[in-house]
C-alpha atoms as a PDB file:
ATOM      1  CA  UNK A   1      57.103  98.835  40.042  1.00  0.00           C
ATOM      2  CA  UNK A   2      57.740  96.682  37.169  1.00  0.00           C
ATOM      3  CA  UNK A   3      61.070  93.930  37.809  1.00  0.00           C
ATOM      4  CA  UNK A   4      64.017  94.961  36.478  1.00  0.00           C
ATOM      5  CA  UNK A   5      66.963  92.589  35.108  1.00  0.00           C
ATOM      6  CA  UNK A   6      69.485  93.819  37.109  1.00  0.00           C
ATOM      7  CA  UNK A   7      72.614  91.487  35.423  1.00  0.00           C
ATOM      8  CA  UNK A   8      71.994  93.285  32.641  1.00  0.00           C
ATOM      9  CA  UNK A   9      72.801  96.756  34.293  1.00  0.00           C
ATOM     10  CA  UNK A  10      76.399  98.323  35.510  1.00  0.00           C
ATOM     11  CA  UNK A  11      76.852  98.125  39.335  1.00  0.00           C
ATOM     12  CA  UNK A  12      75.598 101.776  39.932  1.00  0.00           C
ATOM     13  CA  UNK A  13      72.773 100.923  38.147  1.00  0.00           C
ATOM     14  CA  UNK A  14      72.034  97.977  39.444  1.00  0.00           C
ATOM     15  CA  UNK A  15      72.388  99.347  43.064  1.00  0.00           C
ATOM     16  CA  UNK A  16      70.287 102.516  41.571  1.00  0.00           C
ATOM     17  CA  UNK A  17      67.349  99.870  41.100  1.00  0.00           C
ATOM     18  CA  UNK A  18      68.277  98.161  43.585  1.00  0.00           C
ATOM     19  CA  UNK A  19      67.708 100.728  46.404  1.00  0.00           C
ATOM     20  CA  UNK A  20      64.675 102.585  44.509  1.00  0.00           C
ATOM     21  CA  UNK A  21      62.746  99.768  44.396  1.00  0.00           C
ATOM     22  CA  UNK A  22      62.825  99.251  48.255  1.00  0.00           C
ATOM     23  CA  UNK A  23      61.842 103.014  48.719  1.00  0.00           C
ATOM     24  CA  UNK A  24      58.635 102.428  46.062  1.00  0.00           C
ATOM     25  CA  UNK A  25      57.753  99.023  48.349  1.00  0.00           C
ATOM     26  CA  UNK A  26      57.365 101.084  51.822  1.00  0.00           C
ATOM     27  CA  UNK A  27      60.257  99.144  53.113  1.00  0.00           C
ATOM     28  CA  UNK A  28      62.918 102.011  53.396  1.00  0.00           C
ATOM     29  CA  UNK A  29      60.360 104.328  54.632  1.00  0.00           C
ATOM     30  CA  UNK A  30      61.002 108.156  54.406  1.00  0.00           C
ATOM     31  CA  UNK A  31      63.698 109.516  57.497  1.00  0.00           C
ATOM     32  CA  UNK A  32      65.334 105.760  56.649  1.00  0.00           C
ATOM     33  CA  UNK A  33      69.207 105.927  56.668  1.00  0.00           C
ATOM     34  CA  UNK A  34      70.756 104.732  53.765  1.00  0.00           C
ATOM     35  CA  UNK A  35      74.360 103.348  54.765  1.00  0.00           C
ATOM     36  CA  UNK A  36      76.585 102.633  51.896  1.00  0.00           C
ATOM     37  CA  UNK A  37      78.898  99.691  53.431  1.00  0.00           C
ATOM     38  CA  UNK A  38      75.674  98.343  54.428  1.00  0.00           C
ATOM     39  CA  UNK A  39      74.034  98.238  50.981  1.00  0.00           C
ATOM     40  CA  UNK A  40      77.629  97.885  49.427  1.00  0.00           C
ATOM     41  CA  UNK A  41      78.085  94.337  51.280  1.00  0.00           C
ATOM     42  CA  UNK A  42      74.392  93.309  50.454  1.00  0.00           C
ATOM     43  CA  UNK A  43      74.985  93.548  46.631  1.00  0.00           C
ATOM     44  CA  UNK A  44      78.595  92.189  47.041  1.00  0.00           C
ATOM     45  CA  UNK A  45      80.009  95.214  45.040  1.00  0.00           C
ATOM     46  CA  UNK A  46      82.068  98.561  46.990  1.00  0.00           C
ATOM     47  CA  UNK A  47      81.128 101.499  47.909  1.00  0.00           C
ATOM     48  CA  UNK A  48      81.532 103.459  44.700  1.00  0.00           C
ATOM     49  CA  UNK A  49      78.762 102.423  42.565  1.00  0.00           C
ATOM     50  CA  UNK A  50      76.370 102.516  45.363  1.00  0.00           C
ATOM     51  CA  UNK A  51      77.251 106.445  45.705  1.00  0.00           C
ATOM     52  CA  UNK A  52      77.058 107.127  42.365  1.00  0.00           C
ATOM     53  CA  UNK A  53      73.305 105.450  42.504  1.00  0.00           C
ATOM     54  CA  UNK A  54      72.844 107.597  45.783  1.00  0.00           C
ATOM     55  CA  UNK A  55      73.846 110.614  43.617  1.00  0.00           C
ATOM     56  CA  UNK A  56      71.096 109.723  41.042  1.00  0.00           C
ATOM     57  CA  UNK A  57      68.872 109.106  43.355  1.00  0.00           C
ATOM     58  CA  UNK A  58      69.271 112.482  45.422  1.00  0.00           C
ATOM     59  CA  UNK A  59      68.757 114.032  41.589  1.00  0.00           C
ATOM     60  CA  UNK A  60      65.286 112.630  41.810  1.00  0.00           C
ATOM     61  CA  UNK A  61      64.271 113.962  44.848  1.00  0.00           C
ATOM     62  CA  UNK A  62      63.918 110.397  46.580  1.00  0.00           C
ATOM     63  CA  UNK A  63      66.886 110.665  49.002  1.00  0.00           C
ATOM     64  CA  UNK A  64      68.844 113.592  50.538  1.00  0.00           C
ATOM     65  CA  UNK A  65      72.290 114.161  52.281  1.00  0.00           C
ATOM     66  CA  UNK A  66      72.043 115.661  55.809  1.00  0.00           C
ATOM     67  CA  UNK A  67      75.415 117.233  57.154  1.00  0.00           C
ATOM     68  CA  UNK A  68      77.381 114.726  59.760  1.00  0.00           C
ATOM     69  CA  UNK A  69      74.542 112.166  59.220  1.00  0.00           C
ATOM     70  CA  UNK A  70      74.906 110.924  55.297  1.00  0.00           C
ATOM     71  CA  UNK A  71      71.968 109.571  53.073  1.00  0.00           C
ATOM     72  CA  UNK A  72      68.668 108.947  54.093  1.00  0.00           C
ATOM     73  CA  UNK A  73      64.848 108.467  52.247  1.00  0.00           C
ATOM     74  CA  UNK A  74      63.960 112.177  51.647  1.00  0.00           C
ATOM     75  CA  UNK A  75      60.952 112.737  53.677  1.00  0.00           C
ATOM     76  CA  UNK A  76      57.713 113.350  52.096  1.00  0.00           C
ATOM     77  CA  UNK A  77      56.985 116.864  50.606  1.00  0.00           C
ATOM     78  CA  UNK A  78      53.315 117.438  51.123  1.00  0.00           C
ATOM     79  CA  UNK A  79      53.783 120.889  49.012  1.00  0.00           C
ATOM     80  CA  UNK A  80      55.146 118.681  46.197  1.00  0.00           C
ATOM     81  CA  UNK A  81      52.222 115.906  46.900  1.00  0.00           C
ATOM     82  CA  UNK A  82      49.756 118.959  46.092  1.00  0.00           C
ATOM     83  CA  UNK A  83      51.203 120.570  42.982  1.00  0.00           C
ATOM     84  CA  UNK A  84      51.452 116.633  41.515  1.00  0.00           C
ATOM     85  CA  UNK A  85      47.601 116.411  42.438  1.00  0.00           C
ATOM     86  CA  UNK A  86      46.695 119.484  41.044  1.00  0.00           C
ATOM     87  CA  UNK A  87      48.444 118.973  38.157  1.00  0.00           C
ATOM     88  CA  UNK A  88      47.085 115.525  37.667  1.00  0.00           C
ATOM     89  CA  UNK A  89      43.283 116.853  37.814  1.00  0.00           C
ATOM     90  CA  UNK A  90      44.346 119.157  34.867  1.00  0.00           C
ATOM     91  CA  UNK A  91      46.091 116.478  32.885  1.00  0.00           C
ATOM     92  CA  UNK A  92      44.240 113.169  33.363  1.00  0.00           C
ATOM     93  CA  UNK A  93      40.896 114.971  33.351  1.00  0.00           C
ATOM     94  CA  UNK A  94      41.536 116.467  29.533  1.00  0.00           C
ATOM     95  CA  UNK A  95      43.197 112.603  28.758  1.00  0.00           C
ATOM     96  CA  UNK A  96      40.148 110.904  29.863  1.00  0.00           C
ATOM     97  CA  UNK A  97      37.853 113.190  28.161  1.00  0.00           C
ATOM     98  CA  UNK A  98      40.087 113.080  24.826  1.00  0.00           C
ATOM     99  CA  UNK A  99      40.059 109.653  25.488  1.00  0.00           C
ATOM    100  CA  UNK A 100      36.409 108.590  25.781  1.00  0.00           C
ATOM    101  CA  UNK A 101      34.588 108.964  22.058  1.00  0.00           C
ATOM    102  CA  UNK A 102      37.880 106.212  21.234  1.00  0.00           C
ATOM    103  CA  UNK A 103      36.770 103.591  24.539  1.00  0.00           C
ATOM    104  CA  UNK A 104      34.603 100.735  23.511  1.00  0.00           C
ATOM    105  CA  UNK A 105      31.912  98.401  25.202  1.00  0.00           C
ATOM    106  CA  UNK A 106      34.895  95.884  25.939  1.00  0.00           C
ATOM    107  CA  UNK A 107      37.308  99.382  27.490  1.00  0.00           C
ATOM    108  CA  UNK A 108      33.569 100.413  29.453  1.00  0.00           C
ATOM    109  CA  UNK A 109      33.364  96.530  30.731  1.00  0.00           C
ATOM    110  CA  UNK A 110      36.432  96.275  32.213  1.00  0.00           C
ATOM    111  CA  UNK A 111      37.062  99.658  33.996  1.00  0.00           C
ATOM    112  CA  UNK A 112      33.681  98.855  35.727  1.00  0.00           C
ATOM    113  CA  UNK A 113      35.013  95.337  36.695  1.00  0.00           C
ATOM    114  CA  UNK A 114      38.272  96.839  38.391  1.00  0.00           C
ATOM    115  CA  UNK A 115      35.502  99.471  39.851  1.00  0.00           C
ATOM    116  CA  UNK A 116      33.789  97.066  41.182  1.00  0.00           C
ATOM    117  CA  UNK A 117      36.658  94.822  42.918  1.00  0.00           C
ATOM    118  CA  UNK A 118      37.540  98.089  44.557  1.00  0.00           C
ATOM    119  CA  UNK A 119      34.490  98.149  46.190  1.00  0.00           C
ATOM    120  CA  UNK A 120      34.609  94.406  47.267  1.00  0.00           C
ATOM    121  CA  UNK A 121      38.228  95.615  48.724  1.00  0.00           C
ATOM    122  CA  UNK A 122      36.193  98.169  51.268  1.00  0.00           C
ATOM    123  CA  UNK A 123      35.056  95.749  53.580  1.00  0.00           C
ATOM    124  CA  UNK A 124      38.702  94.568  54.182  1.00  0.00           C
ATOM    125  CA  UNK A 125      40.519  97.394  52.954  1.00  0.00           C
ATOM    126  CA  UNK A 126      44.046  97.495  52.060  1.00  0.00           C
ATOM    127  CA  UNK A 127      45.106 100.932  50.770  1.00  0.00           C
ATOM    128  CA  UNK A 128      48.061  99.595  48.477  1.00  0.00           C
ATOM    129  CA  UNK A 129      45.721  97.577  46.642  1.00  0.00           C
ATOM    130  CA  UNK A 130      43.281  99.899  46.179  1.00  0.00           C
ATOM    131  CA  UNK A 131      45.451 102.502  44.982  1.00  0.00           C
ATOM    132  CA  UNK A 132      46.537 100.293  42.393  1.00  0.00           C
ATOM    133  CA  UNK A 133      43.125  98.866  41.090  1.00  0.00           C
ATOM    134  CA  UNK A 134      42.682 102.546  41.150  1.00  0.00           C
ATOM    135  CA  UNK A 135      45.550 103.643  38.819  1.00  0.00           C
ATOM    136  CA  UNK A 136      44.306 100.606  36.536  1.00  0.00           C
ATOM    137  CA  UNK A 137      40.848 101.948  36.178  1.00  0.00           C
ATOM    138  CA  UNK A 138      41.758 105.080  35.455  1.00  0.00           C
ATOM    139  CA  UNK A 139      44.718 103.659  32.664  1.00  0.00           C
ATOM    140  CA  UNK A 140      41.443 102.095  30.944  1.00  0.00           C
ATOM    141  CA  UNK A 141      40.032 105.691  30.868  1.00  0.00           C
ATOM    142  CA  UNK A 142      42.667 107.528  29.639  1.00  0.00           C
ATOM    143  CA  UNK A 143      44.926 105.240  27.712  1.00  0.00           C
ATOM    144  CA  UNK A 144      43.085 106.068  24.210  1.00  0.00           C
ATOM    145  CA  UNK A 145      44.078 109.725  24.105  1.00  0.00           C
ATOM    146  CA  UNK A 146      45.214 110.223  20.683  1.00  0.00           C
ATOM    147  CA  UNK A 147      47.248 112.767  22.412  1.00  0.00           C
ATOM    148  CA  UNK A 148      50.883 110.980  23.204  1.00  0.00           C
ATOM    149  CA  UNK A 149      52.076 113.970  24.859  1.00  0.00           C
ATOM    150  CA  UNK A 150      49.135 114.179  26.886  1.00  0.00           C
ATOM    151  CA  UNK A 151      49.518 110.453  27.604  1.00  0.00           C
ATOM    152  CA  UNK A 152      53.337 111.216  28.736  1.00  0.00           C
ATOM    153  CA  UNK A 153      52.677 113.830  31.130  1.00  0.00           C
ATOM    154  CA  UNK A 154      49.776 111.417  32.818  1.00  0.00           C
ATOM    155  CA  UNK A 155      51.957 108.599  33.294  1.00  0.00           C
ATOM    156  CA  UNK A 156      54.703 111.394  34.436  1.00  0.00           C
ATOM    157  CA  UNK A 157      52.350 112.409  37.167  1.00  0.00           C
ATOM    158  CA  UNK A 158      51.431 109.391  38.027  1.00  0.00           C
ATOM    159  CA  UNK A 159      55.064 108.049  38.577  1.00  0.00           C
ATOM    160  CA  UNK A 160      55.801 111.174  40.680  1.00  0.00           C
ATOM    161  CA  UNK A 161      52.545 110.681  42.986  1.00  0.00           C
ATOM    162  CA  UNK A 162      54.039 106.811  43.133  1.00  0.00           C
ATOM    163  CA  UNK A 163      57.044 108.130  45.048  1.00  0.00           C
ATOM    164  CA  UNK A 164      55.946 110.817  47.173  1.00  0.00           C
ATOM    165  CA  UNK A 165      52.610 108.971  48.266  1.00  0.00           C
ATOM    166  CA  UNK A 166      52.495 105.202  48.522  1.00  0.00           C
ATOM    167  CA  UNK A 167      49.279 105.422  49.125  1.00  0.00           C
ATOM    168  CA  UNK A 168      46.261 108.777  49.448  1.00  0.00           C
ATOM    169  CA  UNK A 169      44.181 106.210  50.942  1.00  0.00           C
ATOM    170  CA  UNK A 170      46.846 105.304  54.261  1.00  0.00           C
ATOM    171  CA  UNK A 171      45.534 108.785  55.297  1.00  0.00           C
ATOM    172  CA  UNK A 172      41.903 109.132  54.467  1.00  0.00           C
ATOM    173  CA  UNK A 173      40.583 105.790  54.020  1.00  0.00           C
ATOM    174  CA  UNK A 174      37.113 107.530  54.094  1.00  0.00           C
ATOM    175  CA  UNK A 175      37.512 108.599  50.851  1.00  0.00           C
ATOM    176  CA  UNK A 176      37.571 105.093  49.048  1.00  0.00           C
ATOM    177  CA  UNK A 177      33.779 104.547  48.917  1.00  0.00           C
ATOM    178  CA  UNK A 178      32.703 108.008  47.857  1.00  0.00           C
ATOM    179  CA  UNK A 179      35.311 107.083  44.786  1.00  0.00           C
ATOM    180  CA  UNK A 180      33.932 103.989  43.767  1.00  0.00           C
ATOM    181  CA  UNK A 181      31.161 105.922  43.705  1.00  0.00           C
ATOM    182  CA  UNK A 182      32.308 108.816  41.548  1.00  0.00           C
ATOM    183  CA  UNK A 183      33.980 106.292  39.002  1.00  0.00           C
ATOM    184  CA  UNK A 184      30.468 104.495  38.387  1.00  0.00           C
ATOM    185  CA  UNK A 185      29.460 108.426  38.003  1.00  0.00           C
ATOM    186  CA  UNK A 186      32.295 108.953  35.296  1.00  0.00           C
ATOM    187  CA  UNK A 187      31.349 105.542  33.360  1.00  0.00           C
ATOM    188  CA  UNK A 188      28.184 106.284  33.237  1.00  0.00           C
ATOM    189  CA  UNK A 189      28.938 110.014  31.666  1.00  0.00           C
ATOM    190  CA  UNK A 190      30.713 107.965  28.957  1.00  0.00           C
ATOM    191  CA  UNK A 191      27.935 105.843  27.882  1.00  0.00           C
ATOM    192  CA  UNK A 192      25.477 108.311  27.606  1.00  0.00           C
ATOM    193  CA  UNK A 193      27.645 110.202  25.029  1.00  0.00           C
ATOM    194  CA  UNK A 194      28.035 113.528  27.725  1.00  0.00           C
ATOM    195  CA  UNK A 195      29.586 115.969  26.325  1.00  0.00           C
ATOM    196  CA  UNK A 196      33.493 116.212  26.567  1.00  0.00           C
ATOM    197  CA  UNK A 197      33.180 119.321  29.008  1.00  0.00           C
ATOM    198  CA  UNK A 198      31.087 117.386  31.130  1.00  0.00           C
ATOM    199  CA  UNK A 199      32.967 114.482  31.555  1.00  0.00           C
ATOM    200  CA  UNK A 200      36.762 116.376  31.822  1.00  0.00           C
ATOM    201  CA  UNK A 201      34.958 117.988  34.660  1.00  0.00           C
ATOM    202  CA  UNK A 202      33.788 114.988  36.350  1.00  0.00           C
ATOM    203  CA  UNK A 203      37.425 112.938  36.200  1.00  0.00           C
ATOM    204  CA  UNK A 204      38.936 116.440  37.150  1.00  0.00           C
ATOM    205  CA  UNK A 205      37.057 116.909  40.179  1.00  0.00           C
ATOM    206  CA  UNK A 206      37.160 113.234  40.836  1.00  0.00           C
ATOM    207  CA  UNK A 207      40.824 113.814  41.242  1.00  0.00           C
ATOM    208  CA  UNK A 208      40.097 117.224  42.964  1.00  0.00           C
ATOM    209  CA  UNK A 209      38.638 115.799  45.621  1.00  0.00           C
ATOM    210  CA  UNK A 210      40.507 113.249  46.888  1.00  0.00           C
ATOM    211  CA  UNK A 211      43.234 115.561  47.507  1.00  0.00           C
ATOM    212  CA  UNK A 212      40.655 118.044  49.326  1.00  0.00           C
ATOM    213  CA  UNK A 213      39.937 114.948  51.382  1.00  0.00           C
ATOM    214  CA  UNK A 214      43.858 114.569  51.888  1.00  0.00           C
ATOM    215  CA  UNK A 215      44.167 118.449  52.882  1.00  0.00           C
ATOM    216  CA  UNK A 216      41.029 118.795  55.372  1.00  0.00           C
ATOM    217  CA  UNK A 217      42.642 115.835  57.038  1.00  0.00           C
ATOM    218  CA  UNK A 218      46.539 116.367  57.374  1.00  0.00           C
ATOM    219  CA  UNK A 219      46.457 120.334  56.864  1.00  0.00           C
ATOM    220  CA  UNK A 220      43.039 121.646  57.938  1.00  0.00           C
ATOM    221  CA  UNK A 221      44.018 125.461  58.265  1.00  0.00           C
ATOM    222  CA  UNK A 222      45.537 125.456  54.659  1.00  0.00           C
ATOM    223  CA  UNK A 223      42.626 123.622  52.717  1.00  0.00           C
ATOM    224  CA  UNK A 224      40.173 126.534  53.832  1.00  0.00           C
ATOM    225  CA  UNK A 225      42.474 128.728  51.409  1.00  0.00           C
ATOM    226  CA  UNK A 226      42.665 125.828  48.302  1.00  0.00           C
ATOM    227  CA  UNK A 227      41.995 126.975  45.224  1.00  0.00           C
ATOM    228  CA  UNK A 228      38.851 124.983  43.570  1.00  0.00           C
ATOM    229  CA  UNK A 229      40.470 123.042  40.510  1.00  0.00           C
END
């Protein structure tokens, strides 16, 4: 997540950011119990504007009231996780194709560089920074769309799969070197001038796949049913 200046913000804002950032960063982890005095006195401000940022933050879906107990991290929604994946297969596979007769040598160059410090990552592998070398290689592939509202629901998706996964990988770590793999696959579909089909159907079941990998591991009895995207 990108800094934010928080004196330029009002205090519910401030707290707002303040809070969200530490949910994005693992370190109030979902189930976590968010108590107002508590975050109140550790941004030296009262207790209202740190419930009205609670209030925003339940409207996102990041934290949720429980009766006699207050606020706490929502807990992860795996059916949510899925429909985000799904819908990201969709999306980013039609961006990247839109987006590949617009990439040049320099665009091709450096999404195989970021490629290939993911795979120098496998040996000692850290699934927060490969996620993220991950989301960069696949900005360089997709960023050209000519398509803004393409480009908005991508980066939409992506934000959404920020804050109800930190990290695919954490579960199936297995899954990193077949990926590498597949991205070298998708880079070299762009060079050769594949069709458009071909290559939206490569990033889509790129995408497809990792979340297969997610399913057969976490919920084996419901990825026999998964629809094929």
């Amino acid at each position: 997540m990108d800094a934010v200046d928080l004196s330029s913000l009002s205090k519910s804002q401030q707290a707002y950011h303040w809070v969200k950032e530490r949910i994005a960063s693992s370190e109030f982890t979902p189930g976590y119990r968010l108590v107002l005095g508590t975050i109140a006195g550790e941004l030296e401000m009262s207790v209202v504007p740190v419930r009205e940022a609670i209030r925003q933050l339940e409207a996102e879906g990041l934290v949720t009231f429980e009766r006699n107990v207050g606020a706490r991290v929502s807990m992860v929604d795996d059916s949510q996780y899925r429909f985000s994946m799904q819908a990201l297969s969709v999306l980013e596979g039609t961006a990247t194709a839109l987006s590949a007769r617009g990439l040049t040598t320099d665009d091709v160059r450096r999404a195989r560089e970021i490629n290939e410090r993911m795979t120098e990552t496998l040996d000692h592998f850290d699934p927060r920074a490969f996620t993220r070398l991950n989301q960069e290689f696949h900005a360089v592939l997709f960023e050209r769309c000519a398509n803004p509202r393409m480009l908005e629901l991508v980066r939409a998706e992506w934000a959404r799969l920020g804050n109800l996964r930190d990290s695919t990988f954490s579960f199936v770590p297995g899954r990193a070197q077949e990926s590498v793999r597949e991205h070298e696959r998708i880079l070299v579909l762009i060079e050769q001038g594949a069709s458009l089909g071909d290559i939206e159907h490569a990033a889509r079941r790129h995408r497809s796949a990792t979340l297969d990998a997610y399913m057969i591991h976490e919920h084996p009895d419901e990825a026999l049913g998964m629809p094929n995207f």
